[in-house]
C-alpha atoms as a PDB file:
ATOM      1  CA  UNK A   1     247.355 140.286 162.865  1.00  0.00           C
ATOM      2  CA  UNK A   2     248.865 140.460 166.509  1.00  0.00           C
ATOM      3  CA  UNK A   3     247.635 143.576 168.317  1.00  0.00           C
ATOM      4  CA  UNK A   4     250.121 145.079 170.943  1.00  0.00           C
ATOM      5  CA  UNK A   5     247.967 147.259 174.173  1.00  0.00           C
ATOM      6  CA  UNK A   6     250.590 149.003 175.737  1.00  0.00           C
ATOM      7  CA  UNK A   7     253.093 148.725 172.387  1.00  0.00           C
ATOM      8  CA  UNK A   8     254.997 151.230 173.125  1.00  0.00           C
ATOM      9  CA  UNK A   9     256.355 150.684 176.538  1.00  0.00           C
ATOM     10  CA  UNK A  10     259.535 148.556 177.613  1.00  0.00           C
ATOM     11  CA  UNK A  11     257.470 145.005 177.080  1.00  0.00           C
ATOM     12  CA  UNK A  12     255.095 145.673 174.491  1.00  0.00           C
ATOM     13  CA  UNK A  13     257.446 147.440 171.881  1.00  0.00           C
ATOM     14  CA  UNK A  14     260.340 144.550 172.546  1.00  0.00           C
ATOM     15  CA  UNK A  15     257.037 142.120 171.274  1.00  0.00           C
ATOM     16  CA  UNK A  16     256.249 144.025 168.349  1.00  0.00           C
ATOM     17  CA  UNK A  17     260.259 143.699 167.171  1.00  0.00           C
ATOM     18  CA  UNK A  18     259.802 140.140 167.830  1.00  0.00           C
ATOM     19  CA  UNK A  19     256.999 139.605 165.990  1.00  0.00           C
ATOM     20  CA  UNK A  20     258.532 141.721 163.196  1.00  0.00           C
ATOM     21  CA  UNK A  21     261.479 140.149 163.027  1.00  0.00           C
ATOM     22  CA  UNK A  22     259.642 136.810 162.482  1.00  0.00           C
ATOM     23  CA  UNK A  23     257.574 138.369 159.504  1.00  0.00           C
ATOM     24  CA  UNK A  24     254.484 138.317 161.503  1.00  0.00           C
ATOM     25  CA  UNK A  25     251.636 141.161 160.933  1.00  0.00           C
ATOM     26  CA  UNK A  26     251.746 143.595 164.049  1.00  0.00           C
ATOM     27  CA  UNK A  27     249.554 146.482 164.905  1.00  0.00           C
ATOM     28  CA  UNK A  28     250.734 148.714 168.106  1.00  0.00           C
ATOM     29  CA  UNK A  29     248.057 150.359 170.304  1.00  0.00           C
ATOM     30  CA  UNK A  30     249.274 153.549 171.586  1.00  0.00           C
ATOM     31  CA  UNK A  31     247.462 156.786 172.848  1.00  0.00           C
ATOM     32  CA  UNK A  32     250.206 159.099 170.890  1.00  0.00           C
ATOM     33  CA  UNK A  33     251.050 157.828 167.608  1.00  0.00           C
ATOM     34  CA  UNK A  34     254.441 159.648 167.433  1.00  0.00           C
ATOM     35  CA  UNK A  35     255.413 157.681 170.809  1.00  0.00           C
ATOM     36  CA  UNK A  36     255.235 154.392 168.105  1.00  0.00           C
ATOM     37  CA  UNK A  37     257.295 156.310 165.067  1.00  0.00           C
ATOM     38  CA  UNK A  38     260.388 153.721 165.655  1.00  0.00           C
ATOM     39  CA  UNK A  39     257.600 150.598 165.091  1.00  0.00           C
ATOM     40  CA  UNK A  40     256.082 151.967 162.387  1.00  0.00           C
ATOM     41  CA  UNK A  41     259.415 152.380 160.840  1.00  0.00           C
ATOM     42  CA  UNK A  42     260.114 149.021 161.764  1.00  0.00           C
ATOM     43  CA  UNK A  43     256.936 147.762 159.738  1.00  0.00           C
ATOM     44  CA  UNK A  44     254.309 147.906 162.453  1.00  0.00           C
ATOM     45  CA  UNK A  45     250.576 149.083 161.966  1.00  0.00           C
ATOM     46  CA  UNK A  46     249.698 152.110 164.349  1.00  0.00           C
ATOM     47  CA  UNK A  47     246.359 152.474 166.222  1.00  0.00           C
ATOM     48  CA  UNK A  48     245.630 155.376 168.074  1.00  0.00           C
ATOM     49  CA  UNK A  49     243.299 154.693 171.237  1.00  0.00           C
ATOM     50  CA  UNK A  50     242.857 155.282 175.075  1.00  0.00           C
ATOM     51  CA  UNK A  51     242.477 152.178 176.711  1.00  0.00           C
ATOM     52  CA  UNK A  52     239.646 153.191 178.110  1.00  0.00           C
ATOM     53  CA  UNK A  53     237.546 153.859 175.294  1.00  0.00           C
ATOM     54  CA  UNK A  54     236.174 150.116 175.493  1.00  0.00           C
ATOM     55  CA  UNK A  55     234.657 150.672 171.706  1.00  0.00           C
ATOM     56  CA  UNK A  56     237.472 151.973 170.236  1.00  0.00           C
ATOM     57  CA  UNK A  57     239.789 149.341 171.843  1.00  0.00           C
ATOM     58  CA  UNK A  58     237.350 146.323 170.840  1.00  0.00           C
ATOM     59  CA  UNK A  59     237.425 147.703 167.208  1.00  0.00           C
ATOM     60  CA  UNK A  60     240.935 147.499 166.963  1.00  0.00           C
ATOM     61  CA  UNK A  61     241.633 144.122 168.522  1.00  0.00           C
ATOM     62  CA  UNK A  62     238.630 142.676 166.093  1.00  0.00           C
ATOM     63  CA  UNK A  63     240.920 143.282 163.311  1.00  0.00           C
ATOM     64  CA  UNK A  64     243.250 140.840 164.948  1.00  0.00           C
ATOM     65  CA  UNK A  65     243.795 137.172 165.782  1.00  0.00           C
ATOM     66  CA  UNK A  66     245.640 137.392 168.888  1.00  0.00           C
ATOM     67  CA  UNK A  67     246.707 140.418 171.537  1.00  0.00           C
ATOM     68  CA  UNK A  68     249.299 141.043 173.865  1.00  0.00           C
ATOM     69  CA  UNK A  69     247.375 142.586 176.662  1.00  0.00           C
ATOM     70  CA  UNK A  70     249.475 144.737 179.000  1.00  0.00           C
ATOM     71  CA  UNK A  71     247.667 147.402 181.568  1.00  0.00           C
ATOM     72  CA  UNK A  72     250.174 150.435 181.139  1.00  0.00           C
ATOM     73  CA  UNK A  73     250.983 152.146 184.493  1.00  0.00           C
ATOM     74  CA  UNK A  74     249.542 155.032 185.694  1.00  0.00           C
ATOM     75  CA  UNK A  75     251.120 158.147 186.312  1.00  0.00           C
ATOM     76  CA  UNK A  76     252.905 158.073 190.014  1.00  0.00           C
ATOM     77  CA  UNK A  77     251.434 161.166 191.317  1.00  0.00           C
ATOM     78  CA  UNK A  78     247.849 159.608 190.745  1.00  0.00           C
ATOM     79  CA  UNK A  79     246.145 156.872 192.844  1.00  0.00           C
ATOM     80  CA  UNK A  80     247.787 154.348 190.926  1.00  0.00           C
ATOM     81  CA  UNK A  81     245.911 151.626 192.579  1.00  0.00           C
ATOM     82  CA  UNK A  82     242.690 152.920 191.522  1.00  0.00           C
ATOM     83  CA  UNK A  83     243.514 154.206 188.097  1.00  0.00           C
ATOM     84  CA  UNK A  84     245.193 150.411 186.956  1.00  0.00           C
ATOM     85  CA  UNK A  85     242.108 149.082 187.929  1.00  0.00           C
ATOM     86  CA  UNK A  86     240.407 150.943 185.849  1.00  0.00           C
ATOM     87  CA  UNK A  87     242.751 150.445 182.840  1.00  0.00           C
ATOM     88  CA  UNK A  88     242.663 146.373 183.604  1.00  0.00           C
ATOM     89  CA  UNK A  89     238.894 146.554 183.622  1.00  0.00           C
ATOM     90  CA  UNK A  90     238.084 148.655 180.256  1.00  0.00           C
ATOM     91  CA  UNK A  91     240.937 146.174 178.321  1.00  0.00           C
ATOM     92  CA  UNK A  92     239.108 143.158 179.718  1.00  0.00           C
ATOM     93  CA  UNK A  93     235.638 144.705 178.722  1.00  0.00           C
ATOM     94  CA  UNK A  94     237.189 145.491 175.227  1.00  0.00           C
ATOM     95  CA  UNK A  95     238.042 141.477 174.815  1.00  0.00           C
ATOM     96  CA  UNK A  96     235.429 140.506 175.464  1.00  0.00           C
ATOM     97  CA  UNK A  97     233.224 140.112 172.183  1.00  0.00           C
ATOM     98  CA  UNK A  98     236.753 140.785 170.432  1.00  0.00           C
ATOM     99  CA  UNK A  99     236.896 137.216 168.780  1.00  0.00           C
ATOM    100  CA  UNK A 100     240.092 136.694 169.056  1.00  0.00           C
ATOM    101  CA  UNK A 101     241.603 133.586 169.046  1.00  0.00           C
ATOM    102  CA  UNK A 102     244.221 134.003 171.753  1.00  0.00           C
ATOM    103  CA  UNK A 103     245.748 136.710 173.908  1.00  0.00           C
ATOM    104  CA  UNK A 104     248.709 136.589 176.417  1.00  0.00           C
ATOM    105  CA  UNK A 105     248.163 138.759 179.655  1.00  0.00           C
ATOM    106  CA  UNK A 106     251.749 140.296 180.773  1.00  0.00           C
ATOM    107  CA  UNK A 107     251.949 140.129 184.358  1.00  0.00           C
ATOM    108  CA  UNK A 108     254.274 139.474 187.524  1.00  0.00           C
ATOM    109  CA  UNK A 109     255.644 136.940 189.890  1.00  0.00           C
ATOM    110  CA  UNK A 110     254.283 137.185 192.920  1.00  0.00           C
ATOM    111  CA  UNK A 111     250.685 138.230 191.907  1.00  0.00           C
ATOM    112  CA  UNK A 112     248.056 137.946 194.676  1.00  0.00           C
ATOM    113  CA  UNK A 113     244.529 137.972 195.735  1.00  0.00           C
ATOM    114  CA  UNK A 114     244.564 141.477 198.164  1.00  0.00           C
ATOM    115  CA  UNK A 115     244.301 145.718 197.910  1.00  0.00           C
ATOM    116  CA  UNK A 116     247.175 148.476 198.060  1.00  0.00           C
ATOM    117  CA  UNK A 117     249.814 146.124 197.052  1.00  0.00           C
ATOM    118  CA  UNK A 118     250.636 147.843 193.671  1.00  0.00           C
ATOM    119  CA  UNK A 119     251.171 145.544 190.511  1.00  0.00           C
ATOM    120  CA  UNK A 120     250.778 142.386 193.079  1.00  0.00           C
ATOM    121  CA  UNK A 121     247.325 142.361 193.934  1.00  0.00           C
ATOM    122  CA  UNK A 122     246.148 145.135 190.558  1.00  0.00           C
ATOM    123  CA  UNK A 123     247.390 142.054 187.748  1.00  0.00           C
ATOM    124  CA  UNK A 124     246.277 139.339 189.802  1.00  0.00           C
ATOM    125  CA  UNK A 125     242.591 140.877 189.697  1.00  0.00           C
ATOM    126  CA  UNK A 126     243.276 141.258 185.718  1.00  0.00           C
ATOM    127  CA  UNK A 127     243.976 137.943 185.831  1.00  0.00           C
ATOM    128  CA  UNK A 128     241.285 136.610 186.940  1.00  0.00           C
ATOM    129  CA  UNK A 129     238.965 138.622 185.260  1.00  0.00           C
ATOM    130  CA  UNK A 130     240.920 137.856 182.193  1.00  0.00           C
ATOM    131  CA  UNK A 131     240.124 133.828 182.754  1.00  0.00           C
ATOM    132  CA  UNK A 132     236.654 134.447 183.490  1.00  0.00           C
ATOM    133  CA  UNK A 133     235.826 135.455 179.683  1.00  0.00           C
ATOM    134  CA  UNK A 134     235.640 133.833 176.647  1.00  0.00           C
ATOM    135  CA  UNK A 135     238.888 134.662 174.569  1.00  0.00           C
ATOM    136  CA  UNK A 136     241.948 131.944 176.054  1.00  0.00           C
ATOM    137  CA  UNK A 137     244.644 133.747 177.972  1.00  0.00           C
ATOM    138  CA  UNK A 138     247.805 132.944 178.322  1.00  0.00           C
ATOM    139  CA  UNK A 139     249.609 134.576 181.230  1.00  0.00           C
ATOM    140  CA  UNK A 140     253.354 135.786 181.047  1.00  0.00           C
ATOM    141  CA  UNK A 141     254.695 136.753 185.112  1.00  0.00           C
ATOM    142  CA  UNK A 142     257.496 138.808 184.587  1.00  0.00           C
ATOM    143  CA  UNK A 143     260.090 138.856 187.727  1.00  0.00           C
ATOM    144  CA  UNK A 144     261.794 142.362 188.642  1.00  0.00           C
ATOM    145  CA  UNK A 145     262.552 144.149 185.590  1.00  0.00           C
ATOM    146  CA  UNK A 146     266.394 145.011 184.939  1.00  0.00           C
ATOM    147  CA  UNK A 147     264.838 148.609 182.815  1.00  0.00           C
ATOM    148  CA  UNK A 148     263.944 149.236 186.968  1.00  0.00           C
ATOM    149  CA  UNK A 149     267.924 149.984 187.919  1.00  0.00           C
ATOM    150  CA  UNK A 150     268.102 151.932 184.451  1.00  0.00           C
ATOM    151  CA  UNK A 151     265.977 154.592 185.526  1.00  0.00           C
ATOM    152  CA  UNK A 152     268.189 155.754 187.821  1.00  0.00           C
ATOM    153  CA  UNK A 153     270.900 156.183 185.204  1.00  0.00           C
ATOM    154  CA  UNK A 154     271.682 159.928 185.274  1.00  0.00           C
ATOM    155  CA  UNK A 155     271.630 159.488 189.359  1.00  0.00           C
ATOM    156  CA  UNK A 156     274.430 156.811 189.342  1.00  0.00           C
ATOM    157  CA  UNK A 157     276.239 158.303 186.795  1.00  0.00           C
ATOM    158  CA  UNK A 158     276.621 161.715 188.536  1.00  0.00           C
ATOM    159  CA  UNK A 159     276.771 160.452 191.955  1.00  0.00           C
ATOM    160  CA  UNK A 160     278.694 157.368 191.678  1.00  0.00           C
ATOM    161  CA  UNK A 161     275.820 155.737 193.846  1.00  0.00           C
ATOM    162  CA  UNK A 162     273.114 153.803 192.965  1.00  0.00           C
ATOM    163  CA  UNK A 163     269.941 154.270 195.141  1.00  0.00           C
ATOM    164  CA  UNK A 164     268.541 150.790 196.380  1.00  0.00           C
ATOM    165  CA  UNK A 165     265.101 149.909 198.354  1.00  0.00           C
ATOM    166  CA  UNK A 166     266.582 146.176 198.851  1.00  0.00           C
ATOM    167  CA  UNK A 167     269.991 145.262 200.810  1.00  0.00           C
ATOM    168  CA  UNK A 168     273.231 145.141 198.770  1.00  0.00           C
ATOM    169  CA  UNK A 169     273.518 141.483 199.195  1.00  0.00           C
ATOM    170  CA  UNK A 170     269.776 140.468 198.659  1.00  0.00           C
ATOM    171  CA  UNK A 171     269.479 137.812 196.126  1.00  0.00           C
ATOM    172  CA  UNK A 172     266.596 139.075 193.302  1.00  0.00           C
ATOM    173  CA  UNK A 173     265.308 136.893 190.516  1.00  0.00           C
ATOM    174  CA  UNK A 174     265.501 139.902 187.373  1.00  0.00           C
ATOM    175  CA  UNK A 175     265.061 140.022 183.884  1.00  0.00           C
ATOM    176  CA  UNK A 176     265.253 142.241 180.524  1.00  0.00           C
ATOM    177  CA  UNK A 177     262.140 143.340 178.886  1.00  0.00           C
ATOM    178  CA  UNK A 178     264.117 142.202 175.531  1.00  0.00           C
ATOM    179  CA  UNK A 179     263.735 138.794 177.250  1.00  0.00           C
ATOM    180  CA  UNK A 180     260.330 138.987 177.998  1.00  0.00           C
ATOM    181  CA  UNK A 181     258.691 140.407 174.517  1.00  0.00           C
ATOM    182  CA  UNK A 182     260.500 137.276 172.695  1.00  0.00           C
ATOM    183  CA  UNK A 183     258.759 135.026 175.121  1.00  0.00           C
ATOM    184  CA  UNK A 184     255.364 137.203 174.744  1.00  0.00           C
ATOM    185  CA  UNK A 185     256.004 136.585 171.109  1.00  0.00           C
ATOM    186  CA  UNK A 186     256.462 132.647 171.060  1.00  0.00           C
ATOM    187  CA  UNK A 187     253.288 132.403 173.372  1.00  0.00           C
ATOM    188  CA  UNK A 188     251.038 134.591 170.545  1.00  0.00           C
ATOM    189  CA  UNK A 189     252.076 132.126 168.105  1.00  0.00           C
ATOM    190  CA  UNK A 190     251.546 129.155 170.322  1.00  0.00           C
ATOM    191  CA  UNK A 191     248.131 127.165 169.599  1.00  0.00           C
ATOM    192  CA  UNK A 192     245.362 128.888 171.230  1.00  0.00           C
ATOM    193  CA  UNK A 193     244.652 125.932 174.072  1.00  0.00           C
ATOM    194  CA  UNK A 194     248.487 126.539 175.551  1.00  0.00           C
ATOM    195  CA  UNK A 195     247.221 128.874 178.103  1.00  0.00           C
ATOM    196  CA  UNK A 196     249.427 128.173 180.875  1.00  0.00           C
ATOM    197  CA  UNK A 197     250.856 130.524 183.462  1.00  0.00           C
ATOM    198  CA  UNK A 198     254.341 130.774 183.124  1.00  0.00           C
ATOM    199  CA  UNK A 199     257.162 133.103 185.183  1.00  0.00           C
ATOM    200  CA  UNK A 200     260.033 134.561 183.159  1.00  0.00           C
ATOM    201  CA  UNK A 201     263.588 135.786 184.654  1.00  0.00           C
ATOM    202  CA  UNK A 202     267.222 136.312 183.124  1.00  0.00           C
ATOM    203  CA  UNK A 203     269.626 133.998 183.197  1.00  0.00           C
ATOM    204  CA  UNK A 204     270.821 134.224 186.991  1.00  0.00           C
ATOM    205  CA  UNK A 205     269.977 135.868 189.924  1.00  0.00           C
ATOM    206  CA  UNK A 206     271.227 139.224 191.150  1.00  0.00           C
ATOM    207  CA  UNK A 207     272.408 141.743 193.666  1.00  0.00           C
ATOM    208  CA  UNK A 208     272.150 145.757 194.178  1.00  0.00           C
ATOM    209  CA  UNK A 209     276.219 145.313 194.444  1.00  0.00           C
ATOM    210  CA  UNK A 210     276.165 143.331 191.236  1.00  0.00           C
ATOM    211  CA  UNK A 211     273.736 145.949 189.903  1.00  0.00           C
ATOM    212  CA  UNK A 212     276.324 148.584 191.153  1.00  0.00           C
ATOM    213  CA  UNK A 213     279.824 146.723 189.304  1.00  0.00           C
ATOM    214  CA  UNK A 214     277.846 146.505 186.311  1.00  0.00           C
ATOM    215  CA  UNK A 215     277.262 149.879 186.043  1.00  0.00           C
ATOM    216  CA  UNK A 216     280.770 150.649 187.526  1.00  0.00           C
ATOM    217  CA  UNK A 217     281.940 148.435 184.663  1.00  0.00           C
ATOM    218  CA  UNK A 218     280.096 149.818 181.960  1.00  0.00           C
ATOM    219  CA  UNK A 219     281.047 153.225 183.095  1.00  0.00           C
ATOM    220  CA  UNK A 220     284.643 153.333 184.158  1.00  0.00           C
ATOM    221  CA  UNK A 221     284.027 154.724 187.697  1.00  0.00           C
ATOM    222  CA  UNK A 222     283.438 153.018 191.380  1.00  0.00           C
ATOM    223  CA  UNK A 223     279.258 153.003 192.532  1.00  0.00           C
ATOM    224  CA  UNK A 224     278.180 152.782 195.565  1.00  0.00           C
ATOM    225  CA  UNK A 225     274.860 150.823 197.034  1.00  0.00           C
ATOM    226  CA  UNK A 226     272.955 153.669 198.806  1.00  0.00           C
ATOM    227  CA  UNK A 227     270.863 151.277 200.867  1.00  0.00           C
ATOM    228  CA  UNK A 228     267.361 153.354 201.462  1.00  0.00           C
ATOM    229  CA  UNK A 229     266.102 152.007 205.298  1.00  0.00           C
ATOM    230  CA  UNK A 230     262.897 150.691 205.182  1.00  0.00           C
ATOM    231  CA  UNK A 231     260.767 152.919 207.672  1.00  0.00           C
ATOM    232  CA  UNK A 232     262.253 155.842 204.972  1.00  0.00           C
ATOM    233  CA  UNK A 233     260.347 154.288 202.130  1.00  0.00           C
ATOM    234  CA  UNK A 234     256.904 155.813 201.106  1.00  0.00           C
ATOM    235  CA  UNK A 235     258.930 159.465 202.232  1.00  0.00           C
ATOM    236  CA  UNK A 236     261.276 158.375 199.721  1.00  0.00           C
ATOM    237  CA  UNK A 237     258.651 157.667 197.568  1.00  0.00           C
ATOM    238  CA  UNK A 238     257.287 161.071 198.489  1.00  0.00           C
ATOM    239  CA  UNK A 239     260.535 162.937 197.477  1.00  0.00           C
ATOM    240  CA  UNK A 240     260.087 161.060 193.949  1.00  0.00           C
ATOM    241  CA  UNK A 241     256.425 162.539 193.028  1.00  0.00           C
ATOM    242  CA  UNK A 242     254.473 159.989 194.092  1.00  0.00           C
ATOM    243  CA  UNK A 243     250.674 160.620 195.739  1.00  0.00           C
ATOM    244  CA  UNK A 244     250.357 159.302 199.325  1.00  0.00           C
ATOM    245  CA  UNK A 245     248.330 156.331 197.768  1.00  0.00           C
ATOM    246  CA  UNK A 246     251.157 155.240 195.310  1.00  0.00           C
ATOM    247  CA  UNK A 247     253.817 155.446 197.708  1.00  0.00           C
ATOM    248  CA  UNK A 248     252.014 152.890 200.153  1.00  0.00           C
ATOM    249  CA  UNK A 249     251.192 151.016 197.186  1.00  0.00           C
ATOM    250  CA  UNK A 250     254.602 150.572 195.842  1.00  0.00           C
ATOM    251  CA  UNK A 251     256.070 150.560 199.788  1.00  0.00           C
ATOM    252  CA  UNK A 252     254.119 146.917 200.165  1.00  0.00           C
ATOM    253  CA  UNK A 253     255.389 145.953 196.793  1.00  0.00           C
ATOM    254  CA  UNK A 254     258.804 146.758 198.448  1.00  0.00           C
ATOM    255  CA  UNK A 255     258.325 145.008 200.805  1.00  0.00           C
ATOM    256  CA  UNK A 256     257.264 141.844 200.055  1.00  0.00           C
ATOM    257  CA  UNK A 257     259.997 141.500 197.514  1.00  0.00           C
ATOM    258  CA  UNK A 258     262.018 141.971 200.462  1.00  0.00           C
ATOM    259  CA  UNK A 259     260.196 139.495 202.595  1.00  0.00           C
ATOM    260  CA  UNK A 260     258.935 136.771 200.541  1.00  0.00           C
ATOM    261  CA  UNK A 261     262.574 135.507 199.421  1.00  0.00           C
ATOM    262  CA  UNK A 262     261.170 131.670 199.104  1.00  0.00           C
ATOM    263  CA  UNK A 263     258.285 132.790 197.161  1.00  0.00           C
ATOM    264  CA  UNK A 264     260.438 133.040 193.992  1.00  0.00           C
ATOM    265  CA  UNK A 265     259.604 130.428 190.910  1.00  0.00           C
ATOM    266  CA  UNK A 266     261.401 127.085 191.395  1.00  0.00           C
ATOM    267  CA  UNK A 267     261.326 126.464 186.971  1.00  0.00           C
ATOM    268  CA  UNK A 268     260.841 129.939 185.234  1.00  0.00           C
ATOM    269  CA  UNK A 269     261.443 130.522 181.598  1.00  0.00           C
ATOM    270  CA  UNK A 270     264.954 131.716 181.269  1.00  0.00           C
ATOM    271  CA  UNK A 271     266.002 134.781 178.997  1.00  0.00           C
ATOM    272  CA  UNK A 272     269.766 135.178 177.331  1.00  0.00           C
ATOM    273  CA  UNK A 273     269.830 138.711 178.907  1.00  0.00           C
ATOM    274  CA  UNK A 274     272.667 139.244 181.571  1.00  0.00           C
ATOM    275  CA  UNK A 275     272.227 142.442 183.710  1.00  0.00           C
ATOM    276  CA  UNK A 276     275.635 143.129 182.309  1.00  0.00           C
ATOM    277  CA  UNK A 277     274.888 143.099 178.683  1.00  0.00           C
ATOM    278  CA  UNK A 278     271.825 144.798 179.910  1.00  0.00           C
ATOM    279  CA  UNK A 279     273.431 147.679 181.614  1.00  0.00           C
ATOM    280  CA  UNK A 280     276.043 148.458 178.783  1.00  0.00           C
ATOM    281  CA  UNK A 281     273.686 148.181 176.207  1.00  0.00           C
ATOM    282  CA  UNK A 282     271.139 151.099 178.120  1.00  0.00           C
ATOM    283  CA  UNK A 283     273.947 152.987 178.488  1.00  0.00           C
ATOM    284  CA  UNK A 284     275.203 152.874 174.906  1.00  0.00           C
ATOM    285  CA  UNK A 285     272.008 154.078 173.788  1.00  0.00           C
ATOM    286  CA  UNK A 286     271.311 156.850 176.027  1.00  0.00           C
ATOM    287  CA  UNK A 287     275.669 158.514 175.942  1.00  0.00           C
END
């Protein structure tokens, strides 16, 4: 059995379908079973659990072999710093004493050793902690998600601009979370001594103004890049909900996406995905 923390989000339900689709046994974690309806349709096992109920979650991944272990994000009007740590802690409390044989950690490129710096310095903690136990960990580091420009669907589509943090001709490594659960599934089935970190990105790399033609493509209409300057940032984050603490947070995140352009992986995993067939696709399911 392959248990899925964080099963229904972007990465951990695209996992489950690949597992599924393989005939493999899946059970999905979730804190609102009705969130997981579409997976248990799909032939998935539901378990209903907070992840930080550290007994409840080491029950559940004891019925297992291996786990996908993702730390779900916190709400953006908490300290989102403070409450991922949390999460990251209680899941790697709850393998510990799991027995299973294997789990892959989901991650990001970029990860580092540091505070405030959102998903950057929060996975790289889980991370380590994750090595330092018994149970072998694989680690999946995900480059910027392509689900990140969907958000702002309804914005672009009534606008005709797409809001942007990064310059319309900056080069970013992305990829589809489609992409990513199908290599989170190969790793689970992997032998348990392939722990390896690995960094996983689409098939190219990518612009805001080839985000913006893709959805001016898939929508029949010119978009704009609305370029947001940097000292505007956290405000913007402000405007969008987000506590004082998060909007720092994800301002350095911003920002060293922006500033560490040689940092990217020289041999990632590659994905089929194009942002293209991305784009259309996100569309066609939400009009």
């Amino acid at each position: 059995m392959h248990i899925i923390i964080g099963g229904t989000g972007h990465v951990g339900s695209a996992t489950a379908r690949a597992l599924l689709r393989r005939g493999e046994p899946v059970t999905v974690v979730t804190r609102n079973a009705g969130h997981a309806a579409a997976l248990r349709e799909a032939g998935a096992q539901v378990a209903v659990a907070d992840v930080r109920d550290v007994a409840a979650l080491r029950a559940i991944l004891r019925t297992g072999t291996t786990a996908l272990l993702l730390n779900p994000p916190a709400a953006p009007f908490t300290d989102t710093d403070a409450v991922e740590r949390a999460n990251a802690a209680a899941i790697v409390d709850a393998v510990t004493g799991s027995g299973l044989r294997k789990a892959v950690a989901v991650s990001t490129t970029g990860a580092r050793r540091g505070e405030r710096c959102g998903d950057l310095t929060v996975l790289f903690e889980f991370e380590e902690k994750l090595k330092a136990q018994a149970v072998p960990v694989a680690v999946n580091r995900g480059v910027y998600y392509m689900s990140n420009w969907t958000e702002m669907l309804d914005t672009v589509r009534h606008r005709g601009k797409l809001p942007s943090f990064f310059p319309e001709d900056l080069v970013i490594p992305m990829v589809a979370p489609d992409d990513l659960g199908e290599v989170a599934a190969q790793r689970l089935l992997e032998p348990a001594d392939r722990t390896d970190t690995i960094d996983v990105e689409g098939p190219r790399r990518y612009t805001p103004r080839d985000v913006a033609d893709a959805f001016a493509h898939a929508l029949g209409r010119p978009i704009d890049v609305e370029v947001v300057p940097r000292h505007a940032w956290e405000q913007t984050y402000r405007q969008l909900g987000f506590s004082p603490e998060a909007a720092r947070s994800y301002a350095c995140m911003t920002g060293t996406v922006l500033d560490e352009q040689d940092g990217w992986p020289d041999n990632p995993v590659r994905g089929p995905t194009t942002l293209e067939d991305f784009i259309r696709a996100s569309i066609s399911r939400k009009y």
